[in-house]
Protein backbone atom coordinates (compact mmCIF):
# COMPACT_ATOMS: atom_id res chain seq x y z
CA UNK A 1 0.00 0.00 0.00
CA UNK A 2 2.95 2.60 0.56
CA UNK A 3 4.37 1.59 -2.89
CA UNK A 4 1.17 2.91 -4.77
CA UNK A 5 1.00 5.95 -2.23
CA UNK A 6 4.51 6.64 -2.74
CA UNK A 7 3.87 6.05 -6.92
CA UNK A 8 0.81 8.27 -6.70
CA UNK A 9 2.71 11.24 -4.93
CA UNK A 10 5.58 11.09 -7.76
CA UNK A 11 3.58 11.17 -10.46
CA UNK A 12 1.19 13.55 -9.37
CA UNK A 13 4.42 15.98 -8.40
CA UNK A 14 5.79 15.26 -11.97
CA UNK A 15 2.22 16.46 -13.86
CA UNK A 16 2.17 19.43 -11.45
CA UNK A 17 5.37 20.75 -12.18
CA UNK A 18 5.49 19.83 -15.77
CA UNK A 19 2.23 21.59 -16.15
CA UNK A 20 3.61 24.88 -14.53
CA UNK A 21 7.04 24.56 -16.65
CA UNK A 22 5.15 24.18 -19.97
CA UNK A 23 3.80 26.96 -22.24
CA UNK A 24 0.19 26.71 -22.81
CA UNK A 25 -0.49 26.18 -26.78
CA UNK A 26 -1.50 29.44 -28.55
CA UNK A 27 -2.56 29.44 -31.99
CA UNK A 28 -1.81 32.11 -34.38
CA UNK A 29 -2.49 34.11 -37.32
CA UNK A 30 -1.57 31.63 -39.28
CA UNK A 31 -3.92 28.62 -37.63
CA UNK A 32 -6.47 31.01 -37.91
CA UNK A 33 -5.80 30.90 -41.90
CA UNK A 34 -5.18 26.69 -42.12
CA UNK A 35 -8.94 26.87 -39.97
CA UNK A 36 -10.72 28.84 -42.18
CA UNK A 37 -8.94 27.12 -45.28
CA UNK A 38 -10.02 24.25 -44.53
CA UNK A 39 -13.72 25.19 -43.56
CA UNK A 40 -13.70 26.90 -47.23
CA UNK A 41 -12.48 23.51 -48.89
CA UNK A 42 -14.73 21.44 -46.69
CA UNK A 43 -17.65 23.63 -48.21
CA UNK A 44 -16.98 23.50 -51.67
CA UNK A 45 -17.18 19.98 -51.07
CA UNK A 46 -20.88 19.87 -49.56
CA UNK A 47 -21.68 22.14 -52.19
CA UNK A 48 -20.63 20.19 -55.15
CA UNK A 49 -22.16 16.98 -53.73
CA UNK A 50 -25.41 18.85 -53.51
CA UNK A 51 -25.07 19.91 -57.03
CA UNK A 52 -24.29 16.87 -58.35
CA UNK A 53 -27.67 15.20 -55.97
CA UNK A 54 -29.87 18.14 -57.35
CA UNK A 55 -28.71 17.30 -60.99
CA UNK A 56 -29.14 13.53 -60.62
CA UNK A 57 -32.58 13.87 -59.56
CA UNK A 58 -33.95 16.73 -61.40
CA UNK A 59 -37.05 15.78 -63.95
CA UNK A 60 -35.43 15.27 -67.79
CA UNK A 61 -37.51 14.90 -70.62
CA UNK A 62 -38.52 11.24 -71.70
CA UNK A 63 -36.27 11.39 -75.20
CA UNK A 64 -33.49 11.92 -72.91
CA UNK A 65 -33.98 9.34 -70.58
CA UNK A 66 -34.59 7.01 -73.44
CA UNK A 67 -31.51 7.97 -75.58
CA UNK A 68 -28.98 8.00 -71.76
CA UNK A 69 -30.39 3.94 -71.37
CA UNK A 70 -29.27 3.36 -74.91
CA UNK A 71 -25.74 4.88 -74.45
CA UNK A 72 -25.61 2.87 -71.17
CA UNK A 73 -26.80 -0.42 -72.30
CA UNK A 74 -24.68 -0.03 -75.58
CA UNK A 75 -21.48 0.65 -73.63
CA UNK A 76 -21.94 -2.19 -70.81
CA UNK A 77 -22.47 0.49 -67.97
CA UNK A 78 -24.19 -0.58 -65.23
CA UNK A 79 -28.44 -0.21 -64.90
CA UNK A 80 -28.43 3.54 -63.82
CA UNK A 81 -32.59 4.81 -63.01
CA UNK A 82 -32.48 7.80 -60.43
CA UNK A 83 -35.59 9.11 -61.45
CA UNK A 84 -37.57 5.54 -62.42
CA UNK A 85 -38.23 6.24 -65.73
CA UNK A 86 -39.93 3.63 -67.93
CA UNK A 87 -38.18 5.63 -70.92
CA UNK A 88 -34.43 4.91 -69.60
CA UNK A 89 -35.92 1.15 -69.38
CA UNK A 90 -37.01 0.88 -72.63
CA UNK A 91 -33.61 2.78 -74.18
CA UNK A 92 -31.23 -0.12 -71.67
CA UNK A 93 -33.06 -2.50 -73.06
CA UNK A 94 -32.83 -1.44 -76.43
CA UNK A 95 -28.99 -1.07 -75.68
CA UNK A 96 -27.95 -4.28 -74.58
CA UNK A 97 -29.68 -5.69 -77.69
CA UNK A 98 -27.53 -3.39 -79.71
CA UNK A 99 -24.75 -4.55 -77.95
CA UNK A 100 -25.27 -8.49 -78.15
CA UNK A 101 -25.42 -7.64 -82.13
């Protein structure tokens, strides 16, 4: 028991003084920068991933859906329907026969 009392004493004496001998961390001007660097970078990221979401989604007209199944199903890309469409369907469909040709 007077080995861990003894232990606990040290060590406790060791953090004290170590903490009193040691500088507290400022940041500066320059950490400030790096901070709002990153917080700029980290947004354009958010941003373009909502962009890209909002474009995905967005209502297309059927000729387009049709003709973007075709150019998928023609060049072996995998079944892509965001939106559902019974036009991109038809145009995979109509692809992959194209392609089997």
């Amino acid at each position: 028991m007077k080995k861990i009392t003894a232990i606990t004493l040290i060590l406790s004496t060791f953090i004290t003084t170590t903490q009193l001998l040691l500088k507290p961390a400022q940041a500066n001007f320059g950490d400030f920068l790096l901070g709002v660097g990153a917080a700029v970078g980290v947004g354009a990221i958010v941003e373009g991933n909502r962009a890209d979401a909002e474009r995905r989604y967005r209502p297309v007209l059927p000729q387009q859906e049709y003709y973007r199944g075709v150019e998928d199903g023609v060049n072996g890309a995998n079944y892509d329907n965001p939106r559902s469409s019974v036009h991109y369907d038809r145009g995979y469909e109509e692809g992959l026969r194209k392609r089997r040709r």
